[in-house]
Protein backbone atom coordinates (compact mmCIF):
# COMPACT_ATOMS: atom_id res chain seq x y z
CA UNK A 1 -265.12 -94.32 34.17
CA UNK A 2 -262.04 -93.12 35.75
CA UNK A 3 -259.92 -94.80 33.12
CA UNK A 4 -261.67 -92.12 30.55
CA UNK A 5 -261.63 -89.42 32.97
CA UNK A 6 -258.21 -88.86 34.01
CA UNK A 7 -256.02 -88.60 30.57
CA UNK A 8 -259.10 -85.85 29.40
CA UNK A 9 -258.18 -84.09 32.38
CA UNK A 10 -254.63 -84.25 31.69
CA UNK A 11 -255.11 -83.03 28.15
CA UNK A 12 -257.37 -80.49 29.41
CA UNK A 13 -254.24 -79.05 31.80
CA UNK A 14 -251.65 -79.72 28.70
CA UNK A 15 -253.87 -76.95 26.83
CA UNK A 16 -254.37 -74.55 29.50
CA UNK A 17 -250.77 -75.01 30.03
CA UNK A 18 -249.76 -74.07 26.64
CA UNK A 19 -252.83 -71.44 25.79
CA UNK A 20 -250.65 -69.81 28.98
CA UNK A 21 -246.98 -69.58 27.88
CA UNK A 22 -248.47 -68.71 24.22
CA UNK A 23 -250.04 -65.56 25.57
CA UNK A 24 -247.15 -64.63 27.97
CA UNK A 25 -244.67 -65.38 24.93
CA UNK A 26 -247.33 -63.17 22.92
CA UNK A 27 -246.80 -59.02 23.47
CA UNK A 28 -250.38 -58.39 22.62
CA UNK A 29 -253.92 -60.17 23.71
CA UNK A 30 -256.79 -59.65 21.67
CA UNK A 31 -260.00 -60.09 22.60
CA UNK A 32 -262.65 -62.01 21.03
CA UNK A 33 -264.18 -58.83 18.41
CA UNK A 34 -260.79 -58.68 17.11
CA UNK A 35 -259.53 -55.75 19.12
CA UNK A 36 -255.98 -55.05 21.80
CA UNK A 37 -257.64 -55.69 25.73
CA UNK A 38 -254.21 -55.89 27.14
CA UNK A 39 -250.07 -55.52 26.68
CA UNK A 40 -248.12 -57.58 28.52
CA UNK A 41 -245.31 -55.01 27.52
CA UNK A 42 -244.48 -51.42 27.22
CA UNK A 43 -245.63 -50.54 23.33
CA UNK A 44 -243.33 -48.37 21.58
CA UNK A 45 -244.10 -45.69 18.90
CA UNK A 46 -243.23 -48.65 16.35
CA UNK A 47 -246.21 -50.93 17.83
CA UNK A 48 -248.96 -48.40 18.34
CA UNK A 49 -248.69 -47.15 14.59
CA UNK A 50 -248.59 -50.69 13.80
CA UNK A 51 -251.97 -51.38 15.44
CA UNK A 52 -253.01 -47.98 14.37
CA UNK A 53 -252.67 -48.68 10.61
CA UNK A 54 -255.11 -52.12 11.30
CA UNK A 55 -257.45 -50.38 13.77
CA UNK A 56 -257.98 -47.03 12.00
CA UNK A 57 -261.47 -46.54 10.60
CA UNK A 58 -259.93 -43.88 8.08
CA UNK A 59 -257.88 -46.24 6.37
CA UNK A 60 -260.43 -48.73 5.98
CA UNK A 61 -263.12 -46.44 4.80
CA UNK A 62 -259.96 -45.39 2.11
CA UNK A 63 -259.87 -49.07 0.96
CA UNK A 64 -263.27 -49.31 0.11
CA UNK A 65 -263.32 -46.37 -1.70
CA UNK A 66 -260.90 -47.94 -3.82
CA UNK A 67 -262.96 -51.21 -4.19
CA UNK A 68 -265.92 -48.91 -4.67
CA UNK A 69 -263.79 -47.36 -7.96
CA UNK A 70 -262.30 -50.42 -8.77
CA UNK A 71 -265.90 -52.17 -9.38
CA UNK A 72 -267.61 -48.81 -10.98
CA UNK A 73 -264.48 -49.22 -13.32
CA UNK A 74 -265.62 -52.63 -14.55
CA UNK A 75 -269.52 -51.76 -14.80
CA UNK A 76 -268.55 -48.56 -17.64
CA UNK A 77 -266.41 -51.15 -19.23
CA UNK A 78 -269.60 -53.69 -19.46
CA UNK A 79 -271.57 -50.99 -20.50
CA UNK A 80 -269.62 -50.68 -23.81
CA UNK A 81 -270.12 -54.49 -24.46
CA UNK A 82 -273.02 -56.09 -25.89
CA UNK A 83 -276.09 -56.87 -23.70
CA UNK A 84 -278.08 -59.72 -24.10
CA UNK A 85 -281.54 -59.66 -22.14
CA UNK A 86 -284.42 -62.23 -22.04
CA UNK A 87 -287.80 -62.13 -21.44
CA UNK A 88 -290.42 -64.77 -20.73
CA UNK A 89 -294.59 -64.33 -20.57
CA UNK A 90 -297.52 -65.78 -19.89
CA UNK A 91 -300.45 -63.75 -20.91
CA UNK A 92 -304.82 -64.51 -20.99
CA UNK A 93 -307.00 -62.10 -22.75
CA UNK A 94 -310.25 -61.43 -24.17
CA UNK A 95 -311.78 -58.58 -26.50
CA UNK A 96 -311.62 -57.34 -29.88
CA UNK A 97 -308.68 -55.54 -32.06
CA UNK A 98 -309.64 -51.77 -31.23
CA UNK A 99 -307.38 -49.97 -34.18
CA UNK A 100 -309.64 -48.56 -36.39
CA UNK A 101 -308.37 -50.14 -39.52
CA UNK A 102 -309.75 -53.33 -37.42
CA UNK A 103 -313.52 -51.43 -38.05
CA UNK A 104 -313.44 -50.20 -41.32
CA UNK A 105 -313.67 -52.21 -44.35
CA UNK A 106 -312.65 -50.66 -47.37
CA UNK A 107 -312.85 -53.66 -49.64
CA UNK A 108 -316.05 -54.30 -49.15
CA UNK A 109 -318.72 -54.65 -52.51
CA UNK A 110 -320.73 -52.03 -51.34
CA UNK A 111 -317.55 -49.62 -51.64
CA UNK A 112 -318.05 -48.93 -47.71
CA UNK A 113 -318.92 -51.38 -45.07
CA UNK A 114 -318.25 -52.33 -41.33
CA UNK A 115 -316.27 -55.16 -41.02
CA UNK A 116 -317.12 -57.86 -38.98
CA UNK A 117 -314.17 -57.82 -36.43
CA UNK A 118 -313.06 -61.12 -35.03
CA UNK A 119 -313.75 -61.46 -31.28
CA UNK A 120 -311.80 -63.90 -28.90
CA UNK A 121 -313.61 -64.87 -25.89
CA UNK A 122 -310.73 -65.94 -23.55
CA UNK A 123 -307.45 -66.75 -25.31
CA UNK A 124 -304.00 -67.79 -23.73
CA UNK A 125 -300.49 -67.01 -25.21
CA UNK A 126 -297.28 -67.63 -23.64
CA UNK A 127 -294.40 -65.30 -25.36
CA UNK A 128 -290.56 -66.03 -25.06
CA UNK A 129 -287.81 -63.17 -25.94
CA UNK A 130 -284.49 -62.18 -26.23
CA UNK A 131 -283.22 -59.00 -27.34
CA UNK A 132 -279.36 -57.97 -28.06
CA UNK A 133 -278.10 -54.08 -27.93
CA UNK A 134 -274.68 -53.63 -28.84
CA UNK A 135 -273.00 -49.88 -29.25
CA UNK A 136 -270.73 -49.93 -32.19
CA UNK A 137 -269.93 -47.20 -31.41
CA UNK A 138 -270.80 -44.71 -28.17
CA UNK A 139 -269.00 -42.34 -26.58
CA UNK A 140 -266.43 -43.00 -27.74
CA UNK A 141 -265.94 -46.49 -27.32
CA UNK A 142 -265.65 -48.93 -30.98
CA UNK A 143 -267.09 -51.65 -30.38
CA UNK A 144 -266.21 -52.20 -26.66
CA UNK A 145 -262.40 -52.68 -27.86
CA UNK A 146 -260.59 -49.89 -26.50
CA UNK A 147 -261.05 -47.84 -23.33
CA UNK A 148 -263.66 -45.49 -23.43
CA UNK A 149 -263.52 -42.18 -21.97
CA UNK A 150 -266.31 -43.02 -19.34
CA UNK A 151 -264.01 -46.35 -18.10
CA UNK A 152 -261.13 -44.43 -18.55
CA UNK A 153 -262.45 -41.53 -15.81
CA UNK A 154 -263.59 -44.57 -13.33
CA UNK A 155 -259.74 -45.43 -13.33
CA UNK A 156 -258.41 -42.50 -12.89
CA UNK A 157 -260.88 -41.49 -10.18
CA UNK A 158 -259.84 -45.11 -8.65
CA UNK A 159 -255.77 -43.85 -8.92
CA UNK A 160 -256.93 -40.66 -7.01
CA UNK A 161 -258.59 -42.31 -4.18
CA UNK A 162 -255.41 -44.27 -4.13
CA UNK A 163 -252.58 -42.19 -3.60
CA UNK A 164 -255.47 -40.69 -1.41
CA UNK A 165 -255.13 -43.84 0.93
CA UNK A 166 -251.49 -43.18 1.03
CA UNK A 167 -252.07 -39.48 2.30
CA UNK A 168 -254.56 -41.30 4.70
CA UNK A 169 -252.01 -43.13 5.94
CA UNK A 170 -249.60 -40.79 6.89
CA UNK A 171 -251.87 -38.97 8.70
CA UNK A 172 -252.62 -41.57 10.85
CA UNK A 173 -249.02 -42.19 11.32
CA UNK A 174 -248.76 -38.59 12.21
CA UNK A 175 -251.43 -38.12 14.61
CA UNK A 176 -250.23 -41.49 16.22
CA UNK A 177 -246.67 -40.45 16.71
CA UNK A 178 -247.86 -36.68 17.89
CA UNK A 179 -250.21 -38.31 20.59
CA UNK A 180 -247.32 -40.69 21.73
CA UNK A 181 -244.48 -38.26 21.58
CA UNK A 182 -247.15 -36.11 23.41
CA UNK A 183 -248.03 -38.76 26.07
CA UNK A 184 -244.98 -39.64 27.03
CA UNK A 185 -243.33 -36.40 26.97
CA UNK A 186 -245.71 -35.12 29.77
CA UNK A 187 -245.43 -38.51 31.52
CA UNK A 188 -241.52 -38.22 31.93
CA UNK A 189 -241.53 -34.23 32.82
CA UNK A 190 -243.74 -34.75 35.20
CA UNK A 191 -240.93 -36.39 37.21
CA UNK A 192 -239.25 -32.42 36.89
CA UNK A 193 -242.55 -31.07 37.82
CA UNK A 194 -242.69 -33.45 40.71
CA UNK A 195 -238.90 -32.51 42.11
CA UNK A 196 -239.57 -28.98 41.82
CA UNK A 197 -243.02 -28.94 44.16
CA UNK A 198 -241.13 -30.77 46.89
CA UNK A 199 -238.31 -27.86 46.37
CA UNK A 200 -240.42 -25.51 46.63
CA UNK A 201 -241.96 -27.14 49.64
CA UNK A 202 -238.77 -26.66 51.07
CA UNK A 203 -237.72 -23.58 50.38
CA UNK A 204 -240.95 -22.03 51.84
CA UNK A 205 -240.35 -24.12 54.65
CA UNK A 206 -237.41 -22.53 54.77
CA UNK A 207 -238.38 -19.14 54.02
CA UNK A 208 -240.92 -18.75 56.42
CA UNK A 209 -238.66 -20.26 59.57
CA UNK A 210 -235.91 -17.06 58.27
CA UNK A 211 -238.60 -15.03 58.38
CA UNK A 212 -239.53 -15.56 61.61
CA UNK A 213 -235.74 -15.09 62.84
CA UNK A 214 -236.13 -11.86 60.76
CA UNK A 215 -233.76 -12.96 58.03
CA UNK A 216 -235.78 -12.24 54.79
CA UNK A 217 -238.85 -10.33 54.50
CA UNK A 218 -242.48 -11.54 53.77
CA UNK A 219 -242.38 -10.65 49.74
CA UNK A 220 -239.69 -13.38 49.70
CA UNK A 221 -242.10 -15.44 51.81
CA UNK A 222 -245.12 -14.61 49.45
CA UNK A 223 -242.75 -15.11 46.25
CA UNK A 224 -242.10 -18.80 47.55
CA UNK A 225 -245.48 -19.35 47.82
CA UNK A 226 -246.65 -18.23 44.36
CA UNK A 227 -243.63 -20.53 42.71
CA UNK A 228 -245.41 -23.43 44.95
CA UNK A 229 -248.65 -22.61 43.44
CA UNK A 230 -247.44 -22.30 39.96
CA UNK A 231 -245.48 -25.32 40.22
CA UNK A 232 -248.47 -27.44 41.76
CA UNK A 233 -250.78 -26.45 38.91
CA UNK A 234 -247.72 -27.21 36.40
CA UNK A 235 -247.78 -30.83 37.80
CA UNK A 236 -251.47 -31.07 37.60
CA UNK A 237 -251.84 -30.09 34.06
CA UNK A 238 -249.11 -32.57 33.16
CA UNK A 239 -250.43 -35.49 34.78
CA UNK A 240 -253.95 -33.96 33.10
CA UNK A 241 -252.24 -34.31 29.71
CA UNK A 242 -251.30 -37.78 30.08
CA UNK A 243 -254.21 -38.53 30.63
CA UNK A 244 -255.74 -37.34 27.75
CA UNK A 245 -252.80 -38.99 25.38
CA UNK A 246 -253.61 -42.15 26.86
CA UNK A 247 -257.08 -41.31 25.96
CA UNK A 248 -256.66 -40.65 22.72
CA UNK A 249 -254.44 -43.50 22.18
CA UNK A 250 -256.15 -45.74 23.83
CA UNK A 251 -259.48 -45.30 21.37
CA UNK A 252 -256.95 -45.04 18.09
CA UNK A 253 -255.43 -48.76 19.06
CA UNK A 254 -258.69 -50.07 19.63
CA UNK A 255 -258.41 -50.83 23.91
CA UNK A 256 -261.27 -50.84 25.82
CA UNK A 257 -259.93 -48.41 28.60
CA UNK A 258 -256.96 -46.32 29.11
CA UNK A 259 -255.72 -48.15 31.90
CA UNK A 260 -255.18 -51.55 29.95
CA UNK A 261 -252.30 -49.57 27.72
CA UNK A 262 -248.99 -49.29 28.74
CA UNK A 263 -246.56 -47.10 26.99
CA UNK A 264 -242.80 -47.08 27.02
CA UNK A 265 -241.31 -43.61 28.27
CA UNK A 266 -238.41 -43.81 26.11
CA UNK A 267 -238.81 -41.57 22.90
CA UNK A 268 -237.34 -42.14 19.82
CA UNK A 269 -233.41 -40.56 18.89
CA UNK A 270 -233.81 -37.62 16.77
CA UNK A 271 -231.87 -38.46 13.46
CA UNK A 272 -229.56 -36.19 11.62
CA UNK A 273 -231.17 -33.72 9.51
CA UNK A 274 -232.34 -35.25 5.49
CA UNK A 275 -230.53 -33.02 2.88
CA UNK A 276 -232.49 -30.45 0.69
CA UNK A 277 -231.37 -32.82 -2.60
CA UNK A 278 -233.35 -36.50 -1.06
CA UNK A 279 -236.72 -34.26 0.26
CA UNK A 280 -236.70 -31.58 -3.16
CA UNK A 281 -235.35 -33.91 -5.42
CA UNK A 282 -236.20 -36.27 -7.93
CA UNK A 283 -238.49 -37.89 -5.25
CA UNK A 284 -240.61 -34.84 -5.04
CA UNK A 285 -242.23 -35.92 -8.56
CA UNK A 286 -243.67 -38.67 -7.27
CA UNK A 287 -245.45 -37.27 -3.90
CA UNK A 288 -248.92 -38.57 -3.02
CA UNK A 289 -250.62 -35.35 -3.64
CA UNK A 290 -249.43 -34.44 -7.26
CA UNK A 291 -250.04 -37.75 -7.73
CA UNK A 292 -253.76 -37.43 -6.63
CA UNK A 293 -253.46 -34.37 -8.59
CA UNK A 294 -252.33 -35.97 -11.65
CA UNK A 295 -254.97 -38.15 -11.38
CA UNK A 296 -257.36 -35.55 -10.77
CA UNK A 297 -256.11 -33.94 -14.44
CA UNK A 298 -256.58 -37.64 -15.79
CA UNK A 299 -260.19 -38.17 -14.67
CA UNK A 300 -261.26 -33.88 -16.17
CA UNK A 301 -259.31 -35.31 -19.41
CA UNK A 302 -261.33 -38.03 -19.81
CA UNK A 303 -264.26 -36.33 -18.62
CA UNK A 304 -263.66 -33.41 -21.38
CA UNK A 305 -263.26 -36.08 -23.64
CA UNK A 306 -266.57 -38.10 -23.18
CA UNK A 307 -268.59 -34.39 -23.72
CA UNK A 308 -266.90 -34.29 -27.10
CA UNK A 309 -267.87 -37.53 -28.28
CA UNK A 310 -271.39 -36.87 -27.29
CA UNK A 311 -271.43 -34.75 -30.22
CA UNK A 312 -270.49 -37.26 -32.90
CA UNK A 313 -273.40 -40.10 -33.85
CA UNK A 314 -273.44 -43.09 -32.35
CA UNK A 315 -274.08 -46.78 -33.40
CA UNK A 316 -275.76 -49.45 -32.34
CA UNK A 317 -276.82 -53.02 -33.44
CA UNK A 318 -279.87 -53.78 -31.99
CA UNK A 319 -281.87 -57.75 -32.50
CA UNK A 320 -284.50 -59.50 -31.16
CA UNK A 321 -286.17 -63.15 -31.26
CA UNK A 322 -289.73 -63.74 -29.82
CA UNK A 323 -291.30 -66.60 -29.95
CA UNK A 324 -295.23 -66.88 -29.44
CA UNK A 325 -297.71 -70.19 -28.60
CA UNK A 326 -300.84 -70.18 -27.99
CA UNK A 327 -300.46 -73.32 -26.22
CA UNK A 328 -301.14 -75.36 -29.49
CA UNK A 329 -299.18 -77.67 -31.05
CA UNK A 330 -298.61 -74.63 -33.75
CA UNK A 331 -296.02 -71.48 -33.19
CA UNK A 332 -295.10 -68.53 -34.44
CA UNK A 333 -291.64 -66.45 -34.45
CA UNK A 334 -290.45 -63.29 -35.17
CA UNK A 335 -286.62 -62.30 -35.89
CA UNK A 336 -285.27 -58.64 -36.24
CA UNK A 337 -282.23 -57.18 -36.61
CA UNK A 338 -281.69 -53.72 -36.98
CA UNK A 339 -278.44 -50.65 -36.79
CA UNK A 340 -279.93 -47.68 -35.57
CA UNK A 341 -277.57 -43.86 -35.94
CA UNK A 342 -278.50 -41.74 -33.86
CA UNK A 343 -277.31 -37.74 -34.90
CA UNK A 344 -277.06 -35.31 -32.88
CA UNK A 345 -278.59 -32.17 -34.82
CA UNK A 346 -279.75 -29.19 -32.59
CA UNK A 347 -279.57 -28.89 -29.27
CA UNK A 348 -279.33 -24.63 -28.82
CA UNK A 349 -275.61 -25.26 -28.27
CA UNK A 350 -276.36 -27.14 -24.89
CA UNK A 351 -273.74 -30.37 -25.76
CA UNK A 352 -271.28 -27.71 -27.11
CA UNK A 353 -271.26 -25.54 -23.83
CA UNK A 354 -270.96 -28.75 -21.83
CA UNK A 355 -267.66 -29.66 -23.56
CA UNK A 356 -266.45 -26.30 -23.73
CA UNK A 357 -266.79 -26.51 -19.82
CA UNK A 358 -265.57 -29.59 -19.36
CA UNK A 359 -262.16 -28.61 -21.37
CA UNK A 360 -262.06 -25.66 -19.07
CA UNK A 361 -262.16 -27.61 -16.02
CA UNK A 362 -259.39 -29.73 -17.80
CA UNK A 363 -257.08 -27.19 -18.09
CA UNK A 364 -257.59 -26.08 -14.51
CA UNK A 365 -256.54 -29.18 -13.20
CA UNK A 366 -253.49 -28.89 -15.30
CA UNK A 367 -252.55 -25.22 -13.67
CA UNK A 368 -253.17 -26.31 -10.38
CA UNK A 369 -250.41 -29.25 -10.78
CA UNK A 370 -247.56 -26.31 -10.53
CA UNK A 371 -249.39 -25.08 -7.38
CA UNK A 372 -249.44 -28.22 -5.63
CA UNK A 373 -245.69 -28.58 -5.91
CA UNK A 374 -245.09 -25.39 -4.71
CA UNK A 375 -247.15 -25.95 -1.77
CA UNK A 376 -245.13 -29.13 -1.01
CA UNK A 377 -242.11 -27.29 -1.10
CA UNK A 378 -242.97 -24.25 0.75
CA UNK A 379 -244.29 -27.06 3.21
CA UNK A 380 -241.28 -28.90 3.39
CA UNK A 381 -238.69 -26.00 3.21
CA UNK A 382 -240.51 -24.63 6.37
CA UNK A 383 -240.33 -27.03 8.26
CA UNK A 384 -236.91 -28.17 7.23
CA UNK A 385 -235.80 -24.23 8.70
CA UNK A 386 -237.81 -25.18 11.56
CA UNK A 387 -235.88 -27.72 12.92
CA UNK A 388 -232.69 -26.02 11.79
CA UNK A 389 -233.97 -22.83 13.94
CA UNK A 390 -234.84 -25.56 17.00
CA UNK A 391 -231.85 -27.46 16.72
CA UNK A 392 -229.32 -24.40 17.27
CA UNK A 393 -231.57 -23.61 20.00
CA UNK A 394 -231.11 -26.77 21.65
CA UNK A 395 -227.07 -26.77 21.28
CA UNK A 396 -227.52 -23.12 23.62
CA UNK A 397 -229.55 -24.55 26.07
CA UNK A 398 -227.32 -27.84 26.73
CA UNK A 399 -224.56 -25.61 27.22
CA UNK A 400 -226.88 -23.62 29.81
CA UNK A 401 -227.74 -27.18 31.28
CA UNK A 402 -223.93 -28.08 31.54
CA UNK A 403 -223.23 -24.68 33.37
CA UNK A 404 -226.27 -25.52 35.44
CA UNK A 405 -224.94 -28.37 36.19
CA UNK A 406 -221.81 -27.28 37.01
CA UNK A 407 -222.93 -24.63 39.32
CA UNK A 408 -225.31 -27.19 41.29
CA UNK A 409 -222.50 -29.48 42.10
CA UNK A 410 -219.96 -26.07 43.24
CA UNK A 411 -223.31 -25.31 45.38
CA UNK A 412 -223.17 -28.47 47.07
CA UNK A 413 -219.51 -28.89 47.69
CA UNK A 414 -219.69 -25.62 49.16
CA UNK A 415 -222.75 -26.26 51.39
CA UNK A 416 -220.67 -29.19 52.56
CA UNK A 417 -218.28 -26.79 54.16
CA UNK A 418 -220.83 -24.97 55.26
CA UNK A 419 -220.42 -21.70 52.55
CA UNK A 420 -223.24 -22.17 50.80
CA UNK A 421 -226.81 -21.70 52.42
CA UNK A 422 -229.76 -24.40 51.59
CA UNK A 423 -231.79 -21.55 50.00
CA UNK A 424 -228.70 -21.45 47.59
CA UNK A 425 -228.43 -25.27 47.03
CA UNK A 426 -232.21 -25.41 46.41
CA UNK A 427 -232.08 -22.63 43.84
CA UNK A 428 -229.43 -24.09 41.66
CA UNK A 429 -231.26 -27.53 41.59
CA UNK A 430 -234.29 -25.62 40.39
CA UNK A 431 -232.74 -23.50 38.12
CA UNK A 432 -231.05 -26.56 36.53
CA UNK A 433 -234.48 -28.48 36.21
CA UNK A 434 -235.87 -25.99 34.87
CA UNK A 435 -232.80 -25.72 31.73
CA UNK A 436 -233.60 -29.58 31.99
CA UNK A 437 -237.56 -29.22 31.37
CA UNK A 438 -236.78 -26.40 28.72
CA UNK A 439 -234.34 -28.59 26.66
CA UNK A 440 -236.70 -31.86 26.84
CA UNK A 441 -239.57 -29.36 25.17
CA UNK A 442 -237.44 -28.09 23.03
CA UNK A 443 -236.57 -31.95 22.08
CA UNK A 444 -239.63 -33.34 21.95
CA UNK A 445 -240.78 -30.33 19.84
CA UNK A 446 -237.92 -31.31 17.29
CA UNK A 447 -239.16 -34.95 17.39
CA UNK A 448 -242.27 -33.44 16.13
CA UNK A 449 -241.28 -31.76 13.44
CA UNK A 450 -239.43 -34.68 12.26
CA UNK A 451 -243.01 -36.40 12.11
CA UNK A 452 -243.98 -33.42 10.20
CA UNK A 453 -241.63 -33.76 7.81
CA UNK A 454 -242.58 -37.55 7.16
CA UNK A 455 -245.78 -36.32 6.57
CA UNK A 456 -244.97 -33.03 4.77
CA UNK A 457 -242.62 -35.33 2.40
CA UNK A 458 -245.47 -37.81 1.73
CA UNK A 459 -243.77 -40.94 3.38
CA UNK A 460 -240.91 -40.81 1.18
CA UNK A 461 -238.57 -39.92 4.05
CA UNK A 462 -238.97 -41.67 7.66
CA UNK A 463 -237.06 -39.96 10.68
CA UNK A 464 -237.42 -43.39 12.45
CA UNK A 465 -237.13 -47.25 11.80
């Protein structure tokens, strides 16, 4: 036994051996329902939209949709094609024929009788069909050949839903990247908010042992206090909104808790500006939404289309075979074959008022194509002035951080030689965290914009790789 027992234990260590380096090697775990449990790195904004796109309900619910067109496409086109359906019976029955032509004998030598109608007692037939509808020609389709109106709608409608999935997905890319930039925005300034409660801390330390020697007065002491206060409630909602990005992430990449994701706290570079010509140019003409909208025109086209049609006749081959035993060695069958018009005569103008609507709706569609691309480029050009506004904005205030700075380090030098007071040293360092704090908003909120100009441009443009 211990001959067998001993290399199965090895093997069994070779496997946990390697099922170890593979997930160390690995950055993600999954767990066994398919979902992230763990990182054993920091993700980036790269890998959470990456697991965003494969966790995200939205997009999955858009590919069905498509499915969900794609099939209803393929049942209009069957319905244009000939249909074949069988039929197969057993029946018992008893009585008498109860026409009245079954009653009446008009041949009869007394010029008017009763006829002696035939009876059956308990009889058994067993009746076998098939019957065969073809539309020449319906609604516009001949003979099932070309694409009918009604298929023709079913793939347009499956073109809208999509570009519609595109759309989806840049929203989830946007709400992903918002979250993140978000998250760990508030994560790293809460290293600012941090340094400036334990200034404050000592500055009313400070404060209050001048006051005592009757250096300052107690509104400076009280003024401390409030910027302690302020600050402390600063921190709190920081480390509050963390926690809530994590939150949110954490649900949108599928983990189990908050606390299993780790983020990196380094944000993506802000790239230079697109020009006007790549986001307004000939790329604009093929944006998600006026393609949904020209699909949208498509699908009232063919719609208008299928109304009109309804007014012309329509065609149809229609045959049968039934066969009939009576369980006897004998048979009987019947064979019919028949093309059957059916006109449309009066109908108090209901068919006409249909298509008359339908070609209004039609040419709606088509008017609202110009207003779509408007809105995209109102959309775009605002936020493209946006970040032009925010990015001048942000030159000014790294100047004011430099001069910050600058004055910090005098303050220090001079406190060295014992010119400058601590009160003086501790107001420059806060002064320049605070030009610090106000130029990482102003940052991140230009990191945003760039997302919302990805989005804004339908994915055509991407401020990051």
């Amino acid at each position: 036994m211990t001959k067998f027992v001993q290399p199965r234990n090895r093997l069994k260590n070779r496997i946990a051996l390697s099922l170890t380096l593979l997930l160390c090697a690995s950055p993600l775990t999954w767990a066994a329902e398919g979902g992230v449990v763990a990182t054993s790195r920091a993700l980036s904004l790269q890998d959470c939209i990456a697991i965003a796109l494969n966790e995200s309900p939205l997009l999955e619910a858009s590919r069905l949709d498509v499915a969900s067109a794609t099939e209803a496409a393929r049942a209009a086109r069957g319905q244009a094609l000939p249909q074949i359906t069988g039929i197969a019976s057993a029946q018992l029955f008893s009585g008498s024929p109860t026409s009245k032509f079954s009653i009446v004998n008009v041949g009869d030598s007394s010029g008017i009788g009763v006829n002696s109608s035939r009876a059956v007692d308990l009889g058994a037939v067993e009746v076998y069909s098939a019957h065969l509808s073809y539309p020449l020609f319906r609604d516009g389709s001949i003979l099932g050949l070309n694409t009918a109106p009604q298929e023709a709608s079913q793939l347009a409608r499956r073109r809208n839903l999509a570009w519609t999935s595109r759309l989806r997905r840049e929203d989830v890319i946007a709400r992903i990247t918002d979250a993140f930039i978000t998250t760990v925005s508030a994560e790293n300034r809460a290293g600012y908010a941090e340094r400036r409660v334990k200034l404050l801390g000592q500055q009313v330390d400070v404060t209050q042992e001048q006051e005592k020697q009757g250096l300052t007065l107690p509104i400076d002491l009280k003024l401390s206090k409030d910027q302690l206060s302020g600050a402390n409630t600063l921190a709190k909602i920081l480390r509050q909104q963390a926690v809530a990005g994590k939150i949110e992430l954490s649900r949108a990449l599928g983990f189990n808790s908050p606390d299993e994701l780790h983020l990196s706290n380094e944000l993506p570079e802000p790239p230079e500006p697109p020009s006007a010509e790549l986001l307004l140019g000939p790329s604009l003409s093929q944006h998600p939404s006026l393609e949904v909208q020209k699909a949208v025109i498509d699908q009232a086209q063919q719609e208008y289309r299928l109304e009109r049609f309804r007014l012309y006749p329509s065609v149809t081959l229609q045959g049968s075979a039934v066969h009939i035993d009576d369980f006897s060695p004998g048979g009987a069958e019947v064979y019919t074959g028949a093309v059957s018009v059916n006109v449309p005569i009066f109908d108090f103008g209901a068919q006409q008022a249909t298509t008359r609507s339908r070609l209004a709706k039609y040419q709606a569609e088509r008017a609202r194509l110009a207003a779509v691309t408007d809105d995209i480029t109102f959309e775009i050009v605002t936020i493209y002035q946006s970040i032009y506004v925010l990015s001048q904005n942000i030159l000014s205030l790294q100047e004011e951080v430099a001069k910050a700075d600058r004055d910090l380090q005098v303050t220090g030098s001079q406190q060295e030689q014992g010119i400058a007071t601590p009160l003086m040293a501790i107001d420059r360092e806060l002064r320049l965290i605070a030009k610090r704090d106000a130029l990482d908003g102003l940052q991140v909120r230009r990191l945003m914009l760039y997302a919302a100009l990805q989005k804004a441009s339908g994915g055509s443009w991407k401020w990051f790789q």
